[in-house]
C-alpha atoms as a PDB file:
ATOM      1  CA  UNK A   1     149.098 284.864-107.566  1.00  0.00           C
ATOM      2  CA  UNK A   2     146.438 282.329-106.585  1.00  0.00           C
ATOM      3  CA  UNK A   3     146.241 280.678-103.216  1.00  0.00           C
ATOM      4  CA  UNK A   4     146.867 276.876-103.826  1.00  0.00           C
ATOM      5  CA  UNK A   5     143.130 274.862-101.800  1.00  0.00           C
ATOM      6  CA  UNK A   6     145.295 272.197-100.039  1.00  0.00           C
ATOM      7  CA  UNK A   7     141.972 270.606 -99.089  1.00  0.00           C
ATOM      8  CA  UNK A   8     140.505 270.288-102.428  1.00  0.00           C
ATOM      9  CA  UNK A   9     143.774 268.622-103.610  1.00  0.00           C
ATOM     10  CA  UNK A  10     143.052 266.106-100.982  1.00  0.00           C
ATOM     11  CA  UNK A  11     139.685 265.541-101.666  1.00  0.00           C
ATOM     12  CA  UNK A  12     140.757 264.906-104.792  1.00  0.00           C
ATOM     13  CA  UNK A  13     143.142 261.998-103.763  1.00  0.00           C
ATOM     14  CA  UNK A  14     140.428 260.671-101.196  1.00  0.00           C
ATOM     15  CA  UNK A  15     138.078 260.151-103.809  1.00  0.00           C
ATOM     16  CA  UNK A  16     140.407 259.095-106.587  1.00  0.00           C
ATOM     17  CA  UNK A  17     142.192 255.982-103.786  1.00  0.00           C
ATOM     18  CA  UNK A  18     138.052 255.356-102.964  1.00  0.00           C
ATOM     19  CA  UNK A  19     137.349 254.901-106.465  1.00  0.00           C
ATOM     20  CA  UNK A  20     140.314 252.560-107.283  1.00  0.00           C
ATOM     21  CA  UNK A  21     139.627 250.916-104.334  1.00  0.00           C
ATOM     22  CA  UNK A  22     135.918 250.112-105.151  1.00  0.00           C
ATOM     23  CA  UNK A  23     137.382 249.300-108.550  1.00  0.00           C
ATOM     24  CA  UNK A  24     139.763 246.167-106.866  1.00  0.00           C
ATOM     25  CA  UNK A  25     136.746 245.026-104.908  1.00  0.00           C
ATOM     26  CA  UNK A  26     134.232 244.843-107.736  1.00  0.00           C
ATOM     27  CA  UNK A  27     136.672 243.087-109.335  1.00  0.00           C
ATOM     28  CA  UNK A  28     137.298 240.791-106.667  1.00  0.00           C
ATOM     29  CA  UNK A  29     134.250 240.270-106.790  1.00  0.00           C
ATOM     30  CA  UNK A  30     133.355 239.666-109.769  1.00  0.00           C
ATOM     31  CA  UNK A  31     136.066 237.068-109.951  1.00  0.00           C
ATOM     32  CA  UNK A  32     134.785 235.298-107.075  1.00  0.00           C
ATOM     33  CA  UNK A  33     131.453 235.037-108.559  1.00  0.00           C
ATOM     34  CA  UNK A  34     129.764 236.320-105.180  1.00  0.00           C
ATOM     35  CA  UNK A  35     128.712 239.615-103.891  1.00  0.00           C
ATOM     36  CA  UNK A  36     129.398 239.637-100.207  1.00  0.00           C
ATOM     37  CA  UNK A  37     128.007 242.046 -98.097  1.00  0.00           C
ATOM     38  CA  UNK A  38     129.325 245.146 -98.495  1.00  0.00           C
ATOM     39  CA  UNK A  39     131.105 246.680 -95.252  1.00  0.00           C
ATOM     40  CA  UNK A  40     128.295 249.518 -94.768  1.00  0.00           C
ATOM     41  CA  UNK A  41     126.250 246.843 -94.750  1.00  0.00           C
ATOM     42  CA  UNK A  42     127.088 244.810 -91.742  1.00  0.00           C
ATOM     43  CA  UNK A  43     126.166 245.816 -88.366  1.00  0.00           C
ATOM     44  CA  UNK A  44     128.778 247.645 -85.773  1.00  0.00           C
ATOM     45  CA  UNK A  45     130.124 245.039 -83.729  1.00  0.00           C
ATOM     46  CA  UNK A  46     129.122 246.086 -79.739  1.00  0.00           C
ATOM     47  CA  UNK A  47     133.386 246.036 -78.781  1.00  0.00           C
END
């Protein structure tokens, strides 16, 4: 029987919550009317 890859079922999740979360922001977004900066985007705060 085959070995079940635990951390390519996660993975999976990770990228499947990011997408849907990218989704609800875009959308956000787009309902706002503005693009805001995205989070990558901004400089690290020196705390």
């Amino acid at each position: 029987m085959a070995k079940i890859n635990y951390s390519f079922e996660k993975r999976q999740r990770e990228l499947a919550k990011k997408k849907q979360k990218d989704a609800k922001l875009a959308k956000k977004r787009a309902d706002n009317g503005t693009a805001p900066a995205d989070a990558a985007d901004r400089p690290a705060s020196a705390s």
